[in-house]
PDB file of N, CA and C in Angstrom:
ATOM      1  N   UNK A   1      -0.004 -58.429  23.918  1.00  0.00           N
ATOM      2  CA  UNK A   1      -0.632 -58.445  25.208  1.00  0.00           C
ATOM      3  C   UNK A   1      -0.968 -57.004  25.590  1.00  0.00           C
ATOM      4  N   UNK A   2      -2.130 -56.933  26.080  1.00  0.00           N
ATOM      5  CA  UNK A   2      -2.333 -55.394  27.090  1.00  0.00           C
ATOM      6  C   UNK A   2      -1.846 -55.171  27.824  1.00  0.00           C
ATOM      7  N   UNK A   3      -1.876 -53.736  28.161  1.00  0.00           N
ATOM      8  CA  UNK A   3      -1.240 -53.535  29.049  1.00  0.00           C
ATOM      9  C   UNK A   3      -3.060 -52.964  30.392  1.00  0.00           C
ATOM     10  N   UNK A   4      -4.206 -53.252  29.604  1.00  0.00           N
ATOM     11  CA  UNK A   4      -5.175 -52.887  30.498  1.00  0.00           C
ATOM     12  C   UNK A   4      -5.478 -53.713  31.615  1.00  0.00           C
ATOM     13  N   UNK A   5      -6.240 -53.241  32.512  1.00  0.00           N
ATOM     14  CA  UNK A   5      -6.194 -54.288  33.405  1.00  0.00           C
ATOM     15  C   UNK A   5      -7.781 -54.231  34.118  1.00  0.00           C
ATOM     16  N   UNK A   6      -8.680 -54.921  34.550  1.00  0.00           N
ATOM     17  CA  UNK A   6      -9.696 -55.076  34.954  1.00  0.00           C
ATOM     18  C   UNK A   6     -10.616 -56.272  35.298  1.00  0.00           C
ATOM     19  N   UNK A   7     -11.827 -56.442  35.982  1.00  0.00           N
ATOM     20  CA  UNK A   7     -12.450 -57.329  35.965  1.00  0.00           C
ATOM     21  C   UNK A   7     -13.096 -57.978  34.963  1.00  0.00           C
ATOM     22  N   UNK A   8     -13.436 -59.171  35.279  1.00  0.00           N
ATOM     23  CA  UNK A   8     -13.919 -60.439  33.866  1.00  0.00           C
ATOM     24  C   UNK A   8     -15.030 -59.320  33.402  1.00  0.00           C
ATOM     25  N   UNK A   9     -15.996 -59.011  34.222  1.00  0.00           N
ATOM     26  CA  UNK A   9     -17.362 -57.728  34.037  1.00  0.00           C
ATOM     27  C   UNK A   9     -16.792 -56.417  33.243  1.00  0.00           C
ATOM     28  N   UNK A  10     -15.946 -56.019  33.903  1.00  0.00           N
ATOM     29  CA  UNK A  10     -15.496 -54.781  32.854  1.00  0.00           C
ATOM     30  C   UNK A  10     -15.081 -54.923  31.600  1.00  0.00           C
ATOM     31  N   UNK A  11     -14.320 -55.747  31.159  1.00  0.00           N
ATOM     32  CA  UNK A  11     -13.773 -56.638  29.770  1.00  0.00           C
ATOM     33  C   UNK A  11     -14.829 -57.294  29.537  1.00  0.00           C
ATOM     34  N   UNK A  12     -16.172 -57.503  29.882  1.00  0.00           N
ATOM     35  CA  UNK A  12     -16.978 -58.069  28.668  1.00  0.00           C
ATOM     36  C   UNK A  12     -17.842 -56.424  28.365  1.00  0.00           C
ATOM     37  N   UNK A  13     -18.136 -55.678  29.708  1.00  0.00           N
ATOM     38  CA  UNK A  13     -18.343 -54.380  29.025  1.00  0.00           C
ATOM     39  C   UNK A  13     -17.949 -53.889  28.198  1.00  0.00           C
ATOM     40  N   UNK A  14     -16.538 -53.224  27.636  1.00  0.00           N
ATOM     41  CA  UNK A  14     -15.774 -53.251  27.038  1.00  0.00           C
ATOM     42  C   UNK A  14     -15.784 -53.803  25.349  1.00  0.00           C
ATOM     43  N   UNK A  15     -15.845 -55.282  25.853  1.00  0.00           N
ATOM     44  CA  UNK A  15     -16.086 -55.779  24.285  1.00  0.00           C
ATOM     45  C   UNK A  15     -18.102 -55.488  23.859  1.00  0.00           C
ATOM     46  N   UNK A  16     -18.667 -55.443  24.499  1.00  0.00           N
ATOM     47  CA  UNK A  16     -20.133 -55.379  24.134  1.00  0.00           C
ATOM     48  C   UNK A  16     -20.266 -53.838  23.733  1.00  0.00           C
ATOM     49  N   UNK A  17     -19.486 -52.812  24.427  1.00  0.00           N
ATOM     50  CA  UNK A  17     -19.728 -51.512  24.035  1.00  0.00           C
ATOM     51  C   UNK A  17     -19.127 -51.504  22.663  1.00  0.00           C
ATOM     52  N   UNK A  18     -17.889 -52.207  22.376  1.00  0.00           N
ATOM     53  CA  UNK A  18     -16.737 -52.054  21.358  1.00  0.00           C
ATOM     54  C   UNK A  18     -18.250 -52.383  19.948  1.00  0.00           C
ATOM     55  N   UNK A  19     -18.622 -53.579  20.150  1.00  0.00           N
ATOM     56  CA  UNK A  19     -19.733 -54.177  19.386  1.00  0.00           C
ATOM     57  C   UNK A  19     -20.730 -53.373  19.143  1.00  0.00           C
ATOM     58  N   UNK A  20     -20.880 -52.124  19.713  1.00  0.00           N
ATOM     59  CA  UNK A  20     -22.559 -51.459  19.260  1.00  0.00           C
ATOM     60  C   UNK A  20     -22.182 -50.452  18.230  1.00  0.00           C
ATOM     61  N   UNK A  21     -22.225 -51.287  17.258  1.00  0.00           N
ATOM     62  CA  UNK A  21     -21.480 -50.359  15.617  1.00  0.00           C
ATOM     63  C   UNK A  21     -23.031 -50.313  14.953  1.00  0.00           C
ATOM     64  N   UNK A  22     -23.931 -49.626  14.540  1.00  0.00           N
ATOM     65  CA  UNK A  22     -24.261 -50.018  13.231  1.00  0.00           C
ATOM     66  C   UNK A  22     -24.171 -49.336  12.456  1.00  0.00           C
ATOM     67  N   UNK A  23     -25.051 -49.960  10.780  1.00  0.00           N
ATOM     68  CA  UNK A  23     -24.867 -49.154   9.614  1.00  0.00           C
ATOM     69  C   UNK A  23     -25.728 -48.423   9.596  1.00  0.00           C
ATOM     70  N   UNK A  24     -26.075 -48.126   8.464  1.00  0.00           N
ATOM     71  CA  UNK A  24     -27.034 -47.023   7.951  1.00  0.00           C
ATOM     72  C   UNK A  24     -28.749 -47.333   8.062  1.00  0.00           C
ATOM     73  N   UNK A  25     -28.621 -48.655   7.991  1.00  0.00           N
ATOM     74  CA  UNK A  25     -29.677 -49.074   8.139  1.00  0.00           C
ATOM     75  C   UNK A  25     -30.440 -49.654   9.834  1.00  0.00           C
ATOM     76  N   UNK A  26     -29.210 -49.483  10.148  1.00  0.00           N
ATOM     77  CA  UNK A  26     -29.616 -49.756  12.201  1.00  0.00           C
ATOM     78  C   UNK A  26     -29.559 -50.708  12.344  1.00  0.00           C
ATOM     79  N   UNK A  27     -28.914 -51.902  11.464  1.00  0.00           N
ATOM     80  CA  UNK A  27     -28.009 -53.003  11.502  1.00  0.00           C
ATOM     81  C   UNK A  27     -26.658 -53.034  11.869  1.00  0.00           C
ATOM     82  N   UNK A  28     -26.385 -53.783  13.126  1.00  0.00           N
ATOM     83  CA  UNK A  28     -24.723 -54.037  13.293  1.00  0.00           C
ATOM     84  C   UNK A  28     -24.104 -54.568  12.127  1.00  0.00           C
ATOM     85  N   UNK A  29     -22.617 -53.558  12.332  1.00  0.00           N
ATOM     86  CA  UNK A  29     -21.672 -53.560  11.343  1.00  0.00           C
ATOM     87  C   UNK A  29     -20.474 -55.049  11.794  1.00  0.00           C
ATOM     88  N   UNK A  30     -20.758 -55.979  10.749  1.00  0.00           N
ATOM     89  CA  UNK A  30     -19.789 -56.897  10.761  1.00  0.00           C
ATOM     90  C   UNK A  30     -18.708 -56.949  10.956  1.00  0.00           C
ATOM     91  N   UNK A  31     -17.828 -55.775  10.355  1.00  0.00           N
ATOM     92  CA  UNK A  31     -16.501 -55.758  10.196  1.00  0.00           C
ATOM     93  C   UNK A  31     -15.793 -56.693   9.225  1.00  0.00           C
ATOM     94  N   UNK A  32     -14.203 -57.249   9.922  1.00  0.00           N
ATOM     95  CA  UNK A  32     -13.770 -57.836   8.873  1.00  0.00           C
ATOM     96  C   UNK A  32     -13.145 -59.080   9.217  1.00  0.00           C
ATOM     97  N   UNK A  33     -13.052 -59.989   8.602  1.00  0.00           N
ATOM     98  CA  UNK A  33     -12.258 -61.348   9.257  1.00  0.00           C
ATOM     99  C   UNK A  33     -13.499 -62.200  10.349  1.00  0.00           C
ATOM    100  N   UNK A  34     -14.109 -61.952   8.866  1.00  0.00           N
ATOM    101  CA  UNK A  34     -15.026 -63.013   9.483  1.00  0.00           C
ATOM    102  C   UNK A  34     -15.044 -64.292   9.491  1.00  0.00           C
ATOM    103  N   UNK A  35     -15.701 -65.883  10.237  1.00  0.00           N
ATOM    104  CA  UNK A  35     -15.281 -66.945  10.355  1.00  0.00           C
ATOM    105  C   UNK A  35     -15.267 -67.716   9.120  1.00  0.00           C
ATOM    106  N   UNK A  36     -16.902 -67.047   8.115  1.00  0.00           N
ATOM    107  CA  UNK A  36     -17.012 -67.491   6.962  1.00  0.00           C
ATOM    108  C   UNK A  36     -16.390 -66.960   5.710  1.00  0.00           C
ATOM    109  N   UNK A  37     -15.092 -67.587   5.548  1.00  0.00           N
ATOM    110  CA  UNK A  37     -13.929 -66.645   4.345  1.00  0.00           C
ATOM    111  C   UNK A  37     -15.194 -66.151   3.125  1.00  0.00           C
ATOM    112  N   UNK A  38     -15.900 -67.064   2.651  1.00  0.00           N
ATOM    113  CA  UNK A  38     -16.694 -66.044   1.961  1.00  0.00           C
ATOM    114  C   UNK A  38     -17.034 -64.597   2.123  1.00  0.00           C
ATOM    115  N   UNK A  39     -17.353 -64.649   3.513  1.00  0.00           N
ATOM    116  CA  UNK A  39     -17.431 -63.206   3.714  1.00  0.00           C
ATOM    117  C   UNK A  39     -16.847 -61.936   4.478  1.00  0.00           C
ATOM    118  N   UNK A  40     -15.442 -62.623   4.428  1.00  0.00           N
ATOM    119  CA  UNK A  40     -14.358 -62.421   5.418  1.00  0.00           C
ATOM    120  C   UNK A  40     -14.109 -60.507   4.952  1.00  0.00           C
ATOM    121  N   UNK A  41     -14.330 -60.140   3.980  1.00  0.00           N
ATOM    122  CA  UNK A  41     -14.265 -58.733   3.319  1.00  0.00           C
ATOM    123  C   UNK A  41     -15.177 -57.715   3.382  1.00  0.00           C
ATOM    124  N   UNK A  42     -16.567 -58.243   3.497  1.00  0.00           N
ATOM    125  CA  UNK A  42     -17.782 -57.764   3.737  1.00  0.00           C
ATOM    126  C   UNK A  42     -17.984 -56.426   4.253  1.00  0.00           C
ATOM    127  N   UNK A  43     -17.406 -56.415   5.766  1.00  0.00           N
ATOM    128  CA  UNK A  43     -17.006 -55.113   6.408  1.00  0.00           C
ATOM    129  C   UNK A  43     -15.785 -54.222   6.637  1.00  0.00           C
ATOM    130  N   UNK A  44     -14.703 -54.484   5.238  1.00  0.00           N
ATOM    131  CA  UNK A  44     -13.841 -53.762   5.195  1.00  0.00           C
ATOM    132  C   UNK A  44     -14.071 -52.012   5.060  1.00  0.00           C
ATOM    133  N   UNK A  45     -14.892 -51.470   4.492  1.00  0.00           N
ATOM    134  CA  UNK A  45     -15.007 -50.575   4.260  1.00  0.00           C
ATOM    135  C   UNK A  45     -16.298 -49.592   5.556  1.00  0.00           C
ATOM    136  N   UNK A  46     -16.093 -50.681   6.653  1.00  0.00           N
ATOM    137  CA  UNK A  46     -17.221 -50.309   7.262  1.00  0.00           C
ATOM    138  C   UNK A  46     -18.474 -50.380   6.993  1.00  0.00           C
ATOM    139  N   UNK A  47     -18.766 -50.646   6.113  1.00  0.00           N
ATOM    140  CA  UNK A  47     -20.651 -50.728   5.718  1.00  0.00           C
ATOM    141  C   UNK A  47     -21.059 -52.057   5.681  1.00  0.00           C
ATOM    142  N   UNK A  48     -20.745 -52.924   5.943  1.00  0.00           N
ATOM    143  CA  UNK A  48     -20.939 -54.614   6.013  1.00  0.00           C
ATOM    144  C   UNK A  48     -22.338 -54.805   7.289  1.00  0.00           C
ATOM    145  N   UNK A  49     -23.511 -54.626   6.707  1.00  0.00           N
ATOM    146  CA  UNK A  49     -24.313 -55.146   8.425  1.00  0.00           C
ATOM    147  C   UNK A  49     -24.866 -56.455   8.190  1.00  0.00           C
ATOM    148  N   UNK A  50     -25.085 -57.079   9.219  1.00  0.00           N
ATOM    149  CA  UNK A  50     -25.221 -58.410   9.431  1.00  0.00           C
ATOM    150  C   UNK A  50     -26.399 -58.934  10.347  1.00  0.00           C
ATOM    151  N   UNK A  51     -27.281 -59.174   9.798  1.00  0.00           N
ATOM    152  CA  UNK A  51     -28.985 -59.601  10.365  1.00  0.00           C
ATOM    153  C   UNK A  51     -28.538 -60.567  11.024  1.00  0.00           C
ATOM    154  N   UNK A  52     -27.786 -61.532  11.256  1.00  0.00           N
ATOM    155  CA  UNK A  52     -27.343 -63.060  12.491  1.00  0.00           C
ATOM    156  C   UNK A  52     -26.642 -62.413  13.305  1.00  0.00           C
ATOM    157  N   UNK A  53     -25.941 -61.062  13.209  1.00  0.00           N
ATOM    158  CA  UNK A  53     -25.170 -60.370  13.905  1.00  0.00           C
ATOM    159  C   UNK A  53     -26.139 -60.022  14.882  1.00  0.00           C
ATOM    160  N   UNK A  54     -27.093 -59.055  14.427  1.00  0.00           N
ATOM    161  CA  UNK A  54     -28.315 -58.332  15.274  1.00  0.00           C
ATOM    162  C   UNK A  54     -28.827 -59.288  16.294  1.00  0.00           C
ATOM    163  N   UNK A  55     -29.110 -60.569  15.684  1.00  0.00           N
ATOM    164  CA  UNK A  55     -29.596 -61.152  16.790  1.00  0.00           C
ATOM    165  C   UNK A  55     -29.161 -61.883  17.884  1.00  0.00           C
ATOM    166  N   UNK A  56     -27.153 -61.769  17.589  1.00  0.00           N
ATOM    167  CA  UNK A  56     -26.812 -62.435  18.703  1.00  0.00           C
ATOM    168  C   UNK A  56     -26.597 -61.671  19.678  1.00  0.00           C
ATOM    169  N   UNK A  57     -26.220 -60.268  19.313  1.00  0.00           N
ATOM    170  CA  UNK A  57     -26.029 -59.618  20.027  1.00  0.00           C
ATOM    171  C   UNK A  57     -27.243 -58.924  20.547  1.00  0.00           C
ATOM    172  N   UNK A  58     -28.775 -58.793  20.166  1.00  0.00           N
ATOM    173  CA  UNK A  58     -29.540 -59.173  21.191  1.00  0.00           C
ATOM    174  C   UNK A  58     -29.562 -60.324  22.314  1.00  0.00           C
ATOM    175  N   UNK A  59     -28.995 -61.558  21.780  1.00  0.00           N
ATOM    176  CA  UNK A  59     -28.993 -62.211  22.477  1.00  0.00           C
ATOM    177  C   UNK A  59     -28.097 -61.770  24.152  1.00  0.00           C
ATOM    178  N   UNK A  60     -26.842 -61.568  23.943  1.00  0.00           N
ATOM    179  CA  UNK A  60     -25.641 -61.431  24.501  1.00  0.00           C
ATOM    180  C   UNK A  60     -26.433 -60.117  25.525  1.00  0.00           C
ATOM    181  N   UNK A  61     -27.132 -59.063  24.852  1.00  0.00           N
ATOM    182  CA  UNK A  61     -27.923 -57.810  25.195  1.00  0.00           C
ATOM    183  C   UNK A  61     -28.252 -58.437  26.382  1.00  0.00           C
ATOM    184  N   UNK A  62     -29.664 -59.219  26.243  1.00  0.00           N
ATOM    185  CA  UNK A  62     -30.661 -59.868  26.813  1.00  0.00           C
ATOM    186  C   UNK A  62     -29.481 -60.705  28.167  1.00  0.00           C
ATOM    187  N   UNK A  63     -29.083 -61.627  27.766  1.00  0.00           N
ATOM    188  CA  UNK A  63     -28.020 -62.259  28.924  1.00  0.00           C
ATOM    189  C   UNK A  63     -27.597 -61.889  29.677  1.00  0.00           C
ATOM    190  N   UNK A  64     -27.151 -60.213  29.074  1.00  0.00           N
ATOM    191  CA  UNK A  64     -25.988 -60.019  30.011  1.00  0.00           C
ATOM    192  C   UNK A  64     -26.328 -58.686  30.967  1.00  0.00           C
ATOM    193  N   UNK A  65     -27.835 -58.611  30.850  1.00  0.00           N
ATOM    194  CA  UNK A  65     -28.961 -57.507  31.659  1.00  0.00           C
ATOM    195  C   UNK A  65     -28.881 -58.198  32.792  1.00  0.00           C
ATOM    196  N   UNK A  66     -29.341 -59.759  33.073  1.00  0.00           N
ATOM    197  CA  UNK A  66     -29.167 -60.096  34.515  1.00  0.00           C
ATOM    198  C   UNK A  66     -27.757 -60.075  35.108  1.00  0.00           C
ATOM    199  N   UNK A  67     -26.395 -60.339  34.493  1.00  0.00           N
ATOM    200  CA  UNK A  67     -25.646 -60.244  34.980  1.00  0.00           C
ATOM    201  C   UNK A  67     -25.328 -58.908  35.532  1.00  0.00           C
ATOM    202  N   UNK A  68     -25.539 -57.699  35.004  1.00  0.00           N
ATOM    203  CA  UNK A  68     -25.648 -56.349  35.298  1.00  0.00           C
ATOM    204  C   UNK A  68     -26.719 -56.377  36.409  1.00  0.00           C
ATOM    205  N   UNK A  69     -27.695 -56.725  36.286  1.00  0.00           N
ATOM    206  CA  UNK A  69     -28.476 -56.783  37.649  1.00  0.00           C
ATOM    207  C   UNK A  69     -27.422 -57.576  39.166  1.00  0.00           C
ATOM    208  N   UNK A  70     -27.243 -58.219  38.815  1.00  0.00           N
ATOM    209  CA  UNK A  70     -26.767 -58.703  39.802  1.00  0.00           C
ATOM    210  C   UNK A  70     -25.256 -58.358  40.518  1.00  0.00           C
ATOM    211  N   UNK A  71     -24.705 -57.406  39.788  1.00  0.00           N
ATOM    212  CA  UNK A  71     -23.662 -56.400  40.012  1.00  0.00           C
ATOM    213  C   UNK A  71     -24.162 -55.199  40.749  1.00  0.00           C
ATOM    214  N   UNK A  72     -25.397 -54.903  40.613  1.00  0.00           N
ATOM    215  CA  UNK A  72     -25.996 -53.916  40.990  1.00  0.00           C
ATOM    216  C   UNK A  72     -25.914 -52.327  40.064  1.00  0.00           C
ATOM    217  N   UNK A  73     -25.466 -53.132  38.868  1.00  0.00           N
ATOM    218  CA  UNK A  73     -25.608 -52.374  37.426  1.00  0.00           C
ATOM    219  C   UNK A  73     -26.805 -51.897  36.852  1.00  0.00           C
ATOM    220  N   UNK A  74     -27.745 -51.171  37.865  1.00  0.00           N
ATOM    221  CA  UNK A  74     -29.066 -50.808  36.947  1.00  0.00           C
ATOM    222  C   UNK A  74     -29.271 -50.172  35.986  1.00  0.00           C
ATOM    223  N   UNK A  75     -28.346 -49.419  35.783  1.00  0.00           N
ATOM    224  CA  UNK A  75     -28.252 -48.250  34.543  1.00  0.00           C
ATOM    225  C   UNK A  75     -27.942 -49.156  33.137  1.00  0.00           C
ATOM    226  N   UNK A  76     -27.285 -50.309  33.199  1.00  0.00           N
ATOM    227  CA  UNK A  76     -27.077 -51.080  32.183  1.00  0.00           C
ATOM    228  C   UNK A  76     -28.106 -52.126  31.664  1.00  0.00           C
ATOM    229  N   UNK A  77     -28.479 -52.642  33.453  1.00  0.00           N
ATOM    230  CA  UNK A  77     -29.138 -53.826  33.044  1.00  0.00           C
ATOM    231  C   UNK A  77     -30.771 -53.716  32.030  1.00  0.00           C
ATOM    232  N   UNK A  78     -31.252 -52.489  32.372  1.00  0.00           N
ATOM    233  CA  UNK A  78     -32.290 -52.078  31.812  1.00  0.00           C
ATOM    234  C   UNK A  78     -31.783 -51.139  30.492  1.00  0.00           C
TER     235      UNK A  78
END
């Protein structure tokens, strides 16, 4: 358990900043322990990037601009 403490908004900040990894190629970095054991190793060494990755986290990007708007987060939401 943490010992951090904050709002639902700050803890998804938090994890979305944690997420803006990429590789070499300007693809997000997968990491490791992924859902599909096939490729659960992929990003052990750090270099693992992941094209379904990129686009969810555009997705999540895109989503979570209005929620920042509506915090009155302009510096983020844009």
């Amino acid at each position: 358990m943490s010992s951090n403490s904050g709002t639902l908004y700050e803890h998804c900040l938090n994890a979305i900043e944690r997420s803006l990894r990429f590789g070499e190629h300007g693809i997000p970095l997968m990491g490791a322990g992924d859902w599909n054991d096939g490729m659960n190793t992929v990003g052990n060494k750090g270099k693992g990037e992941s094209i379904w990755l990129g686009w969810f986290m555009y997705k999540i990007l895109v989503d979570f601009s209005g929620i920042c708007r509506k915090k009155g987060d302009a510096e983020r939401a844009d």
